[in-house]
Protein backbone atom coordinates (compact mmCIF):
# COMPACT_ATOMS: atom_id res chain seq x y z
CA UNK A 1 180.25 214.04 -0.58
CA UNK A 2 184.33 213.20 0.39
CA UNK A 3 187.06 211.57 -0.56
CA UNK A 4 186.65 207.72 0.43
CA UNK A 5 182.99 208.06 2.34
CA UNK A 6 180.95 208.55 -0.72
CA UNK A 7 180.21 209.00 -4.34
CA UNK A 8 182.74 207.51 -7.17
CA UNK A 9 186.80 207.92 -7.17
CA UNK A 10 188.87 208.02 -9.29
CA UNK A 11 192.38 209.31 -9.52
CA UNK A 12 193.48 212.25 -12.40
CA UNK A 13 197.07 211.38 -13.02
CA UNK A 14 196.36 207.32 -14.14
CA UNK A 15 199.90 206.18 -12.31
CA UNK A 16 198.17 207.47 -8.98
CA UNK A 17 196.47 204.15 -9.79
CA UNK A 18 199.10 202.36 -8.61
CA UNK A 19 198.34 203.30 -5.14
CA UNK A 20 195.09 201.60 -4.79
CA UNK A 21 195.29 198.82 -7.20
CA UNK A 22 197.62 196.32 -7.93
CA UNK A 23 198.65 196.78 -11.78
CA UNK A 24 199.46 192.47 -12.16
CA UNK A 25 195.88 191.47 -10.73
CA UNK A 26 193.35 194.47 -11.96
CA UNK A 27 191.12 195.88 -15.19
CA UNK A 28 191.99 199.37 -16.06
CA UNK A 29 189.27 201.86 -18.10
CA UNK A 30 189.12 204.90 -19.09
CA UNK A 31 186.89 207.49 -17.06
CA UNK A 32 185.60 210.78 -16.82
CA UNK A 33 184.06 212.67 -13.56
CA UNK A 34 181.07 214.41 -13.54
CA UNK A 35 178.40 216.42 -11.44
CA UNK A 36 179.80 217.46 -7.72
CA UNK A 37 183.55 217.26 -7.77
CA UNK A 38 185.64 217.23 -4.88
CA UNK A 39 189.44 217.29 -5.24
CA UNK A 40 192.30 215.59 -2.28
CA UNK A 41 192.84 218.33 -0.11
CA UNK A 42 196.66 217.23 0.26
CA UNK A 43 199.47 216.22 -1.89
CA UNK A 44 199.30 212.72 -1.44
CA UNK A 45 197.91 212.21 -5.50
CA UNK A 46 195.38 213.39 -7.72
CA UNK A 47 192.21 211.60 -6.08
CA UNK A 48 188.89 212.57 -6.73
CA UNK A 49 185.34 211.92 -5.84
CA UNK A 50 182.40 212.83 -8.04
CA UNK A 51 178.64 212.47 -8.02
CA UNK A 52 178.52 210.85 -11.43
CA UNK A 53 181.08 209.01 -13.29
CA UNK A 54 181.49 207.61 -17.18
CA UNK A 55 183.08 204.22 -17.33
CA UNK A 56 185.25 203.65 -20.93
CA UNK A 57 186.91 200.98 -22.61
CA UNK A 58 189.31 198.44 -21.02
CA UNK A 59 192.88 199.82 -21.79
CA UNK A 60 195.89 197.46 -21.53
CA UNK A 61 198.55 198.25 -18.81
CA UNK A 62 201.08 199.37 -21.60
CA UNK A 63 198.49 202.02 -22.79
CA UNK A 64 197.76 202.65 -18.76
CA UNK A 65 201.13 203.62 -18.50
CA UNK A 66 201.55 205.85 -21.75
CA UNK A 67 198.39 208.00 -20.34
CA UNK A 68 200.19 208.17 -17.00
CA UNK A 69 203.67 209.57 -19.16
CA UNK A 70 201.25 212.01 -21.24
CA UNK A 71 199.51 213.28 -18.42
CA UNK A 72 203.38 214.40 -16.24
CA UNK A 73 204.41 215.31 -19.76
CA UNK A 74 201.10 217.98 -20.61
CA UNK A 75 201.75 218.88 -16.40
CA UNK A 76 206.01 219.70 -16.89
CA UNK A 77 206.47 221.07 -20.13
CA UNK A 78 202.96 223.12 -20.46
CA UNK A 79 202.80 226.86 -20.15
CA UNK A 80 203.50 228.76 -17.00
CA UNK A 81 203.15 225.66 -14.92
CA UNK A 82 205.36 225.21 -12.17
CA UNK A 83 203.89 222.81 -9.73
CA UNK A 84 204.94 218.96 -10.08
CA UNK A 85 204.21 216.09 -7.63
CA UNK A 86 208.22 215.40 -7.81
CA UNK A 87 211.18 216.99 -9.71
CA UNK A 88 214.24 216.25 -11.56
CA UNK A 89 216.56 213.55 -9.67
CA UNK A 90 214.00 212.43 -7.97
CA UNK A 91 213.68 208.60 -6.53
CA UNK A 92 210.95 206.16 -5.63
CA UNK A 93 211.07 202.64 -4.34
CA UNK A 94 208.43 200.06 -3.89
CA UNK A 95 208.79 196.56 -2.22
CA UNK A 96 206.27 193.82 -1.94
CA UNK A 97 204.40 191.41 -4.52
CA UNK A 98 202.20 193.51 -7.26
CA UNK A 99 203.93 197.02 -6.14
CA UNK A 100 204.65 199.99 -7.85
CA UNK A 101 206.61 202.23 -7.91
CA UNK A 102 206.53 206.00 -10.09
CA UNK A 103 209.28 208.70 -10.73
CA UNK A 104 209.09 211.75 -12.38
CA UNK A 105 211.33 214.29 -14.00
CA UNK A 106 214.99 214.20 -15.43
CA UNK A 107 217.31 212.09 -14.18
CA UNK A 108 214.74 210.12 -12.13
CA UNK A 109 214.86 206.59 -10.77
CA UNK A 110 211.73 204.28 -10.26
CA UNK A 111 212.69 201.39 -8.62
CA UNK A 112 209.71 198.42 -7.70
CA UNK A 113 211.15 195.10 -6.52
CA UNK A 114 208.59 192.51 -5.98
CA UNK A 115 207.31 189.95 -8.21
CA UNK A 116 204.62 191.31 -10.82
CA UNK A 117 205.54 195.13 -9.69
CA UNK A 118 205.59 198.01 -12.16
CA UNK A 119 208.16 200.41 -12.64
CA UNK A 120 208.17 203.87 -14.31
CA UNK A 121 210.67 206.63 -14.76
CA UNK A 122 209.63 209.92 -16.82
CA UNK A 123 212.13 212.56 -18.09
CA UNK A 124 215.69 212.80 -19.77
CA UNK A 125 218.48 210.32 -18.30
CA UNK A 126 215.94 208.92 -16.18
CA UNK A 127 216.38 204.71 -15.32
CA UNK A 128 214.24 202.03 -13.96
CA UNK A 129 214.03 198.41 -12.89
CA UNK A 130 211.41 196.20 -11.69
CA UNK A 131 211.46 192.80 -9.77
CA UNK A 132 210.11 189.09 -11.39
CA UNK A 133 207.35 188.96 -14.20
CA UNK A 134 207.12 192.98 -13.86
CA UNK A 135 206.78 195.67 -16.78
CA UNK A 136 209.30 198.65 -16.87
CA UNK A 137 208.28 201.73 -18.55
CA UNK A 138 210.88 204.82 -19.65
CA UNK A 139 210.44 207.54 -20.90
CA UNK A 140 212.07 210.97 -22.03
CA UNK A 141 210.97 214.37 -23.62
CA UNK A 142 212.54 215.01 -26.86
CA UNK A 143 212.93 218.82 -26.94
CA UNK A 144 213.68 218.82 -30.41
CA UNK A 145 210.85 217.32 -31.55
CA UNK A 146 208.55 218.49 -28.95
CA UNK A 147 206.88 214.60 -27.71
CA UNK A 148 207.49 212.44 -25.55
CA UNK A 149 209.35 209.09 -26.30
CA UNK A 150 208.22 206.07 -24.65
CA UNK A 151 209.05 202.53 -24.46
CA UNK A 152 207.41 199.40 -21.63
CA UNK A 153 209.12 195.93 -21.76
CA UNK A 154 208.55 192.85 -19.43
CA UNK A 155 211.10 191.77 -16.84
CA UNK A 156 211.16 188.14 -17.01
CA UNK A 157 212.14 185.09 -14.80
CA UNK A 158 215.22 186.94 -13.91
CA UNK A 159 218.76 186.61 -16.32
CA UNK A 160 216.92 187.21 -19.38
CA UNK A 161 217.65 183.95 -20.87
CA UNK A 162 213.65 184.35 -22.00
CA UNK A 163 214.18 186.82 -23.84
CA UNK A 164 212.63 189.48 -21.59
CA UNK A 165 214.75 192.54 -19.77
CA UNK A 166 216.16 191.30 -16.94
CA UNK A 167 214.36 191.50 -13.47
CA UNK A 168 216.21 193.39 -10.71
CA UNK A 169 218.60 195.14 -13.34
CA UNK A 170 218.74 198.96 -14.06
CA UNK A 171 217.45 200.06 -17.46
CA UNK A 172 217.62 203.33 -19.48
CA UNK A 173 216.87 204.45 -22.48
CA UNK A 174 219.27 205.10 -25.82
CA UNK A 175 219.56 207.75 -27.92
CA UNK A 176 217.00 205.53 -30.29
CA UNK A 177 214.70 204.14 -27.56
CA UNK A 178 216.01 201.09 -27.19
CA UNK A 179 216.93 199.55 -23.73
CA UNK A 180 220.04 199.45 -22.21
CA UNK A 181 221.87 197.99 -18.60
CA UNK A 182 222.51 200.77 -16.73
């Protein structure tokens, strides 16, 4: 059994997703590996290919996203664990219809610019923006509270006038979650 010749794939951190399906034109479930289990052998993301596989509920993209947050939260601020995929100030950038585009760690910036793209930025100070009909999720660790604070909006049709964030605009979070031009 290996990675994209056989058996069932699936990808541990759920923004690694992203990568392999578009997040406008797909169904997201839960899932849970089982049997043989073969893990990427490099650091491109968390991919891996089991023998058997359980299939869950259907999960909106909002609730997609919030797993993807918990699971670099549980990763960073867990015990003795020093390995992360990215770090603080870190950037990412997708272009292109449906993309997306993921940063993690303090004073990151997630940046996806096509129509129908998702954004996300995870730790403190972080900010993110997202192209046309997109979804922009923030996110920040609240030290004093130990959790994570997270919020996802909709861009809209682009100057906000519908009521949406606007498309193509930076975003961060305030003190009380709420979104704010950056």
């Amino acid at each position: 059994m290996s990675i994209c010749n056989s058996g069932f794939h699936l990808c541990e951190n759920p923004i690694d997703i992203f990568s392999y399906y578009s997040p406008a034109e797909s169904v997201f479930h839960t899932v849970s590996g089982h049997g043989k289990t073969v893990k990427q052998k490099h650091d491109e993301d968390s991919k891996v290919v089991c023998s058997e596989i359980t299939i869950g509920a259907s999960i909106s993209l909002h609730d997609f996203i919030a797993d993807g947050i918990k699971f670099f939260f549980n990763r960073k601020y867990s015990s003795n664990n020093t390995k992360h995929s990215t770090g603080d100030s870190s950037a990412s950038s997708a272009t292109g219809y449906s993309s997306a585009s993921s940063a993690t760690g303090d004073s990151s910036a997630s940046s996806a610019t096509g129509d129908s793209s998702a954004s996300s930025a995870t730790g403190y100070n972080s900010k993110a923006r997202a192209g046309k009909y997109g979804c922009i999720a923030l996110a920040f660790y609240n030290k004093t509270e130990n959790r994570a604070e997270m919020r996802c909006a909709e861009t809209g049709c682009g100057d906000g006038s519908d009521g949406k964030l606007k498309a193509m605009t930076w975003y961060k979070l305030d003190n009380a979650g709420n979104f704010i031009e950056y």
